[in-house]
N, C-alpha and C. Protein backbone atom coordinates (compact mmCIF):
# COMPACT_ATOMS: atom_id res chain seq x y z
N UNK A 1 0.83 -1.19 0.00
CA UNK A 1 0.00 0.00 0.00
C UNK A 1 0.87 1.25 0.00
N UNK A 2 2.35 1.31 0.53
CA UNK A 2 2.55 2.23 0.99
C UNK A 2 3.01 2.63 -0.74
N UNK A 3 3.72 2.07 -1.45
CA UNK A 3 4.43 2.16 -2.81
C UNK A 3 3.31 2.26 -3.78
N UNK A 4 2.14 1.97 -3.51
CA UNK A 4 0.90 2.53 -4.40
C UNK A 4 0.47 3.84 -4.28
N UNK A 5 0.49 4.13 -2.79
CA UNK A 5 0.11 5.76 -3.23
C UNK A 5 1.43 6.35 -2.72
N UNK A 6 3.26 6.12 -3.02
CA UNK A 6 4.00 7.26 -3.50
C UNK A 6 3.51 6.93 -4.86
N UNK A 7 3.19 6.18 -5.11
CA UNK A 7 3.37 6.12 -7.15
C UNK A 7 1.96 7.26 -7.29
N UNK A 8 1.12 7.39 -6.47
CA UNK A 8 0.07 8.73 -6.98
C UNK A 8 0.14 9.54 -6.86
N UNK A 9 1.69 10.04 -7.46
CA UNK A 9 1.84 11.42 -7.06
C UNK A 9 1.20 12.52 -7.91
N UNK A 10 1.43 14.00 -8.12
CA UNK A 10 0.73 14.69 -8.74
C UNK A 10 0.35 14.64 -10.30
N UNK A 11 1.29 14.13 -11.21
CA UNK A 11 1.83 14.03 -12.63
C UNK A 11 0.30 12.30 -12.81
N UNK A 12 0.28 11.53 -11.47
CA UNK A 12 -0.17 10.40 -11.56
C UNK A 12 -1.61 10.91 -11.81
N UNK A 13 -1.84 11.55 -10.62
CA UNK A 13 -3.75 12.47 -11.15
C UNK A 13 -3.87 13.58 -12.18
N UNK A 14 -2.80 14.00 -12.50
CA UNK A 14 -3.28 15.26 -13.42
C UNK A 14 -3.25 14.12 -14.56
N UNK A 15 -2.91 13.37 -15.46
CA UNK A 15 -2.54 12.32 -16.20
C UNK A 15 -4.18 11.82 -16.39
N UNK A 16 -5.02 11.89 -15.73
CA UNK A 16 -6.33 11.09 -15.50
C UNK A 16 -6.55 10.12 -16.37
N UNK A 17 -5.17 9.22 -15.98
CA UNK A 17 -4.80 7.70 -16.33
C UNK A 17 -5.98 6.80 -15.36
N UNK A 18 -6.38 7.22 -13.99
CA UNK A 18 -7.38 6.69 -13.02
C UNK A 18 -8.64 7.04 -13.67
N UNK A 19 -9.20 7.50 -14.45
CA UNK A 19 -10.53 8.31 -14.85
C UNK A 19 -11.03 7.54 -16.11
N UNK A 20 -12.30 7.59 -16.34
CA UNK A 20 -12.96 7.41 -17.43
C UNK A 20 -14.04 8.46 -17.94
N UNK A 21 -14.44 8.85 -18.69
CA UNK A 21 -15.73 9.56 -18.66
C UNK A 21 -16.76 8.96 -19.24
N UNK A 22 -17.88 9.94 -19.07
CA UNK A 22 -19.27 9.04 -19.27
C UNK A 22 -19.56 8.40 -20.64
N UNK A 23 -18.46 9.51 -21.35
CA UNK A 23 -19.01 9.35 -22.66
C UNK A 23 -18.15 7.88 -22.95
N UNK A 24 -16.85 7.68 -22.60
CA UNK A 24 -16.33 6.85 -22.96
C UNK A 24 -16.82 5.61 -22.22
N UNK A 25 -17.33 5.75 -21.13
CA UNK A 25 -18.18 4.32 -20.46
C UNK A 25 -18.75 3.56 -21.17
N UNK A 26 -20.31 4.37 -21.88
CA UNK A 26 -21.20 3.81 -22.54
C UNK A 26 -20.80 3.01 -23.50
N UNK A 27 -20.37 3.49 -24.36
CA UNK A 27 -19.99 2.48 -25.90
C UNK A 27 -19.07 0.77 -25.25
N UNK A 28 -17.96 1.48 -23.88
CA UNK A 28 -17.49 -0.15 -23.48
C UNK A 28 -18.62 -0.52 -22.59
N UNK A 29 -19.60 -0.10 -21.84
CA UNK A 29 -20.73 -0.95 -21.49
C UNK A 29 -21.40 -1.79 -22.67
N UNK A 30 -21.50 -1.16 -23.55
CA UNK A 30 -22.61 -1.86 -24.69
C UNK A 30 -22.18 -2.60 -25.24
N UNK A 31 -20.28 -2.70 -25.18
CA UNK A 31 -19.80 -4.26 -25.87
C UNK A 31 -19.61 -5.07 -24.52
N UNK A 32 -19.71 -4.67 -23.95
CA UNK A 32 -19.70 -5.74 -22.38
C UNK A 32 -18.31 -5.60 -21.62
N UNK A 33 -17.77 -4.62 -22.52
CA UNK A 33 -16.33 -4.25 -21.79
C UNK A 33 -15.97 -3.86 -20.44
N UNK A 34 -17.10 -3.38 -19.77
CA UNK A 34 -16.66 -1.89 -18.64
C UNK A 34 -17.97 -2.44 -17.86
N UNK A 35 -18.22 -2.07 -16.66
CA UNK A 35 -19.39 -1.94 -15.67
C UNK A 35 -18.78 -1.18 -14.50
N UNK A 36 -20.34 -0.91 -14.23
CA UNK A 36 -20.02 0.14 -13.46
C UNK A 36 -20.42 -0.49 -12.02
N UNK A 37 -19.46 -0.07 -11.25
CA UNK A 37 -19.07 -0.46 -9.88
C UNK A 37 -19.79 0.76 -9.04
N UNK A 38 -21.22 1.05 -8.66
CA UNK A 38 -21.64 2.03 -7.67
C UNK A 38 -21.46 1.75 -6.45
N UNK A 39 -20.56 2.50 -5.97
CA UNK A 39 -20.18 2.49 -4.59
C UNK A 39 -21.04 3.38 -3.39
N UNK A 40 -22.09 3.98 -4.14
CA UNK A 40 -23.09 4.52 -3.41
C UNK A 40 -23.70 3.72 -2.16
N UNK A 41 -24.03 4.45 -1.09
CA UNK A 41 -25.03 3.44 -0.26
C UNK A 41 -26.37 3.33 -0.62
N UNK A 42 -26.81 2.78 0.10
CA UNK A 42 -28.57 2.01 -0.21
C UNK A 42 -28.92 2.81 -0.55
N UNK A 43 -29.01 4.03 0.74
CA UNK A 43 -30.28 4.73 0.71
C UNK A 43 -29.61 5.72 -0.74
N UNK A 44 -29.03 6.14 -0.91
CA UNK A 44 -28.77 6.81 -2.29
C UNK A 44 -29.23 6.00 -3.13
N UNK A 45 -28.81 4.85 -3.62
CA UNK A 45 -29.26 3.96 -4.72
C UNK A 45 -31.14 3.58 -4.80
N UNK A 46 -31.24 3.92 -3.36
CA UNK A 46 -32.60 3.72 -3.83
C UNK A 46 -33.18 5.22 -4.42
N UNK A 47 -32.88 6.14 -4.22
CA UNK A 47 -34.08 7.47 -5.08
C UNK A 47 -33.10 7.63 -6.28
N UNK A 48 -32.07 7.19 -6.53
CA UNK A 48 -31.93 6.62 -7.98
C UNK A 48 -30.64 5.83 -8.28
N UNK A 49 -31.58 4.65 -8.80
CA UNK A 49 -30.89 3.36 -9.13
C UNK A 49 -30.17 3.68 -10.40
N UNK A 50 -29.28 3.21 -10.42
CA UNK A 50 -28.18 2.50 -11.90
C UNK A 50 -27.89 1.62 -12.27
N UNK A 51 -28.85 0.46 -11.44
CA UNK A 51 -28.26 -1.12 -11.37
C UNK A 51 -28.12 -1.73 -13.00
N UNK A 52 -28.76 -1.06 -13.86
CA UNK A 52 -28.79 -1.35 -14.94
C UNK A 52 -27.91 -1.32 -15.84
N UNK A 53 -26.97 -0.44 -15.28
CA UNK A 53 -25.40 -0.76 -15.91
C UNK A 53 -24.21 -1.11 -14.90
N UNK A 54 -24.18 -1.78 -13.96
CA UNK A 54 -23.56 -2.98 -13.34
C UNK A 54 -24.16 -3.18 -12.31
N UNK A 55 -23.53 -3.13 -10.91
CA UNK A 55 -23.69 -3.53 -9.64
C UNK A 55 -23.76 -2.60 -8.24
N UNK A 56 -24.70 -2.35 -7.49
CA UNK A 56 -24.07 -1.58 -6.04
C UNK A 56 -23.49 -2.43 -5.30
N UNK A 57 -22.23 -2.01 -5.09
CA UNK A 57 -21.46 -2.64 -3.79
C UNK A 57 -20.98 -1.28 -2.70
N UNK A 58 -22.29 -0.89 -2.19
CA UNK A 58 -22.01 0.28 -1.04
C UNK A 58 -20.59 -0.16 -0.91
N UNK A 59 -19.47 1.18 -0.53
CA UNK A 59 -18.09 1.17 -0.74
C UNK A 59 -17.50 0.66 1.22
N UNK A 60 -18.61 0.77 2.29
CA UNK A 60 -18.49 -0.03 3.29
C UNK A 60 -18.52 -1.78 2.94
N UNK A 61 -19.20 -2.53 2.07
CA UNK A 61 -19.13 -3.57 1.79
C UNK A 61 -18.54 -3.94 1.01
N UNK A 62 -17.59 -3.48 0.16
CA UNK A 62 -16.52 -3.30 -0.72
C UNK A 62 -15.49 -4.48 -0.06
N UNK A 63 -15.03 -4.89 0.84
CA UNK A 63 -13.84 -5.77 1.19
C UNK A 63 -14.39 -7.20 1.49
N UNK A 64 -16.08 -7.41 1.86
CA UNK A 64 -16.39 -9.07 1.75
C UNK A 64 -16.94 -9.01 0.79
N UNK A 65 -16.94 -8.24 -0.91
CA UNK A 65 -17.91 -8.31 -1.44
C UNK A 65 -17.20 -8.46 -3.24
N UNK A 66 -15.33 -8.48 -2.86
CA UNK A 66 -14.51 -8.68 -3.89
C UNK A 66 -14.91 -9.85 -4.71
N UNK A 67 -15.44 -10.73 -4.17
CA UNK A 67 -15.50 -11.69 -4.96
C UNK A 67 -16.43 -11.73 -6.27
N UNK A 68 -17.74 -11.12 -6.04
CA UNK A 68 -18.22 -10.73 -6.82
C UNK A 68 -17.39 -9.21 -8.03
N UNK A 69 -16.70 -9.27 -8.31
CA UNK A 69 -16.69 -8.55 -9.14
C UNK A 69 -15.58 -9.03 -10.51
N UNK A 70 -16.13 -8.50 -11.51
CA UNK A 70 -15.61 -9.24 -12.37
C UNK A 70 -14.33 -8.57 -13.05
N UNK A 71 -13.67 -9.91 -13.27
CA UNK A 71 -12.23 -10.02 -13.72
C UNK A 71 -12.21 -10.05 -15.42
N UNK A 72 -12.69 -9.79 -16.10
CA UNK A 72 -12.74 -9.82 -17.64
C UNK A 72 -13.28 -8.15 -18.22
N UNK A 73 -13.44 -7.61 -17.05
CA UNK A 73 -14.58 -6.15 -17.49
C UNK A 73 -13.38 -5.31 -16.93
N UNK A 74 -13.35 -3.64 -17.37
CA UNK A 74 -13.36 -2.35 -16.92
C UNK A 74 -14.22 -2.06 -15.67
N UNK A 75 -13.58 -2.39 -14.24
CA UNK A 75 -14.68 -1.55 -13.31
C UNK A 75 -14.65 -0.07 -12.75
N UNK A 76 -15.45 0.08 -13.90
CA UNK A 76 -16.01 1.82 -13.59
C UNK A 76 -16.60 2.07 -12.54
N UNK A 77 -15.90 2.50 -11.45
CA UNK A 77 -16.20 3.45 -10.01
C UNK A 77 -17.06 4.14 -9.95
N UNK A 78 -17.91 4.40 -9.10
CA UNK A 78 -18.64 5.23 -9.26
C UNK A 78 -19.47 5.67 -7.94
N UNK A 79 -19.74 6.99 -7.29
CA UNK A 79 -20.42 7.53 -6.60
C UNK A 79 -20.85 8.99 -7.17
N UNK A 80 -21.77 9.97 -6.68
CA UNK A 80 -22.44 10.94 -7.04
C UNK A 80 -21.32 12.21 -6.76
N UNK A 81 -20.90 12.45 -5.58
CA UNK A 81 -18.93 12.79 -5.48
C UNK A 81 -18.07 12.66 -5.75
N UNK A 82 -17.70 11.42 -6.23
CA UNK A 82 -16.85 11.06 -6.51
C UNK A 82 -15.50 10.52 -5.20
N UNK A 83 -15.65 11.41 -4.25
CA UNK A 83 -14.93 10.92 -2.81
C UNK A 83 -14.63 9.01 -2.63
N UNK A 84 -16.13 8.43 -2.68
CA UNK A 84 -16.22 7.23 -2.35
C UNK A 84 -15.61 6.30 -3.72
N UNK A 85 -15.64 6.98 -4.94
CA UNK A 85 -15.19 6.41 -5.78
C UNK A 85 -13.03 6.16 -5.75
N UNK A 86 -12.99 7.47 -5.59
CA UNK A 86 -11.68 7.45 -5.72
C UNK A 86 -11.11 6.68 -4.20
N UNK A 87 -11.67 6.46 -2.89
CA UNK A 87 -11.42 5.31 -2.42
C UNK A 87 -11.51 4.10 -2.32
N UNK A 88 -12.77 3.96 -3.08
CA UNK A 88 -12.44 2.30 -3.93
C UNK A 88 -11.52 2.05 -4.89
N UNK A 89 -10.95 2.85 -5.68
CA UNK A 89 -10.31 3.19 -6.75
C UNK A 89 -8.60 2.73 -5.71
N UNK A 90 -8.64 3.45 -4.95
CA UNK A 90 -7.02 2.77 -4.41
C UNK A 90 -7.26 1.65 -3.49
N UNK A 91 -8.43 1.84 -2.60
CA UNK A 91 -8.66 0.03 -2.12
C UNK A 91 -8.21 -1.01 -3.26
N UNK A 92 -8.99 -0.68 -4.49
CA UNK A 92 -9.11 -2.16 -5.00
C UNK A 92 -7.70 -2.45 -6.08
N UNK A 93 -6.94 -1.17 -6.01
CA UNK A 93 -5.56 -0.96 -6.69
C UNK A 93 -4.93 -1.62 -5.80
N UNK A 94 -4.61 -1.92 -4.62
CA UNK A 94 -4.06 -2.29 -3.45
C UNK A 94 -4.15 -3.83 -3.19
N UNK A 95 -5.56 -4.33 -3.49
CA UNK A 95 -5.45 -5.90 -3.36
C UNK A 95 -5.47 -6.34 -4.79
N UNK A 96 -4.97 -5.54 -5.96
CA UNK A 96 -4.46 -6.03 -6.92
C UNK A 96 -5.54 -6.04 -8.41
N UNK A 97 -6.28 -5.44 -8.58
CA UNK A 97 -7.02 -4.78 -9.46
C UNK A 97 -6.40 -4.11 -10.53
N UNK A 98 -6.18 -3.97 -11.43
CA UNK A 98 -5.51 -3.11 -12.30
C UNK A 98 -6.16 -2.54 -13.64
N UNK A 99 -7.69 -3.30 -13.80
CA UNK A 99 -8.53 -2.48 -14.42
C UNK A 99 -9.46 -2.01 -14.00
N UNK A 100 -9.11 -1.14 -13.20
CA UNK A 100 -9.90 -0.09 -12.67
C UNK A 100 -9.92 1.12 -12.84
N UNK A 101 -11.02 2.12 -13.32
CA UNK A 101 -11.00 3.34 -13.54
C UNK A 101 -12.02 4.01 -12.47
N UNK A 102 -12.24 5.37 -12.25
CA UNK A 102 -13.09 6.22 -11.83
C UNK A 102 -13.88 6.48 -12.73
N UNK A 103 -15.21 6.64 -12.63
CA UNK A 103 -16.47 7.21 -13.24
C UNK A 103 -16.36 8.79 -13.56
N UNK A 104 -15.76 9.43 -14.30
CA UNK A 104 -15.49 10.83 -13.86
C UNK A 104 -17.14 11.84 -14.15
N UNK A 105 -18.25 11.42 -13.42
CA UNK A 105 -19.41 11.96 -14.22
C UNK A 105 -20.12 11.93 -12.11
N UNK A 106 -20.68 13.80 -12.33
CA UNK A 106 -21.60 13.32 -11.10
C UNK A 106 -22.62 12.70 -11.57
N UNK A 107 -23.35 12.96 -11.05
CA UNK A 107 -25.23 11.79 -10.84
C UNK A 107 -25.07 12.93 -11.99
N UNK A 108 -25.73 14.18 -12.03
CA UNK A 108 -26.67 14.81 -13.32
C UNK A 108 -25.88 14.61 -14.81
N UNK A 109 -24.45 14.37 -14.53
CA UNK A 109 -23.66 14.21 -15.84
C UNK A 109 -24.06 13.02 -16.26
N UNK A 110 -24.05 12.21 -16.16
CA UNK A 110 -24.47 10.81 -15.67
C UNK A 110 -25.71 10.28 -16.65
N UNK A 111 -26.35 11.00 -15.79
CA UNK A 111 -27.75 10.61 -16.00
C UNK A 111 -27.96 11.11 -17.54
N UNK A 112 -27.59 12.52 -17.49
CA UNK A 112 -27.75 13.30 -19.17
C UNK A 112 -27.62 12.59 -20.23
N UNK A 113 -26.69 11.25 -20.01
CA UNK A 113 -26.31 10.63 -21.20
C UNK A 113 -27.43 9.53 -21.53
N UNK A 114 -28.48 9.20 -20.49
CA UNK A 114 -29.27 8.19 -20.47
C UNK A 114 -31.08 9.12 -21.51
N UNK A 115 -30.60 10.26 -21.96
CA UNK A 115 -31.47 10.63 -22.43
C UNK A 115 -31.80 10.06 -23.85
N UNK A 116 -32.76 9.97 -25.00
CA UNK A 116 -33.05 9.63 -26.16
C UNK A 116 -32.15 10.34 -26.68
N UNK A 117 -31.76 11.52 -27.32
CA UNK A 117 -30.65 12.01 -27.67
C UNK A 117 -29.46 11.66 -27.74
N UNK A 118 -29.03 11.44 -26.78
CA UNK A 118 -27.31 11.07 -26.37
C UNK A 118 -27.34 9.16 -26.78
N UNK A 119 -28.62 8.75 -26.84
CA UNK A 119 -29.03 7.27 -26.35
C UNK A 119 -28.34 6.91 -28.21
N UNK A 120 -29.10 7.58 -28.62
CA UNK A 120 -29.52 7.32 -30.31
C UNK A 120 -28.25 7.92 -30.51
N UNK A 121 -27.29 8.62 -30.25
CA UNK A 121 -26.33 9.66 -31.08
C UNK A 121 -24.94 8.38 -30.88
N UNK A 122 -24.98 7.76 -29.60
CA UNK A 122 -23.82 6.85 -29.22
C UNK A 122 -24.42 5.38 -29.79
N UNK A 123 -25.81 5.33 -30.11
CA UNK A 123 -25.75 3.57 -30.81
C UNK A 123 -26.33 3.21 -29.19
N UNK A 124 -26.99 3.49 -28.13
CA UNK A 124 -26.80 2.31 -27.00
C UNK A 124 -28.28 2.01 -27.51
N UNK A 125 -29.24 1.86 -28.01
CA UNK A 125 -30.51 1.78 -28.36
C UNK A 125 -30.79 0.27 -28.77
C-alpha cells in the first residue's frame, strides 16, 4: 500500500490515467467491456438506481464483497462525489485490481447521457 500511493503522485492524477468519462463508459458498457461499480449506499441507490449498468457494492461492503466482481470487465467506479469512488479506486488498486477506472461523471452528468438524444447519437438503443 505504501508504494501505491507514493506512485500517486501529482503528474499520476493530473494524467487522468485513473478516470474514465461518461461518454467513454457507454460504448465499453454496450460491448460488455466496462461496468459500473456504484459504490453509493442504499439509501442513495434507492431514489436513484443505476443497477442497470452494473452492480451496487455500497463502498463499506466493498472488502467481503470482492468476490463478486468481475475479472474480464473495466470496473467503472462510481459515486455521485466522486470521494467514495476514488477510495475504492485505491482500495481495489491495493489488493491487486488493475482495471480499474473512476467514473469521472456526477449523478446529473451521468444521467444526461441516459437521455433519447445522447441514447440514439452513441448507438446504445
Amino acid at each position: 500500500m505504501d508504494q501505491l500511493l507514493k506512485s500517486m503522485d501529482f503528474d499520476f492524477w493530473a494524467s487522468g490515467e485513473s478516470k474514465i468519462s461518461a461518454e467513454k463508459f457507454f460504448p465499453m458498457w454496450k460491448e460488455g467491456k466496462a461496468i459500473m461499480i456504484d459504490v453509493r449506499d442504499e439509501k442513495e441507490t434507492a431514489l436513484i438506481p443505476l443497477g442497470k449498468f452494473g452492480i451496487n457494492i455500497p463502498i463499506n461492503q466493498l472488502p467481503d464483497r470482492l468476490s463478486e466482481l468481475p475479472e474480464d470487465k473495466l470496473l467503472c467506479l462510481f459515486c455521485a462525489g466522486k470521494l467514495k469512488a476514488a477510495m475504492a479506486y485505491i482500495y481495489l488498486k491495493s489488493k491487486g485490481f488493475d482495471n480499474v477506472k473512476i467514473l469521472a461523471a456526477t449523478l446529473e452528468e451521468f444521467v444526461s447521457f441516459i437521455k433519447p438524444g445522447k441514447i440514439k447519437k452513441m448507438g446504445l438503443e
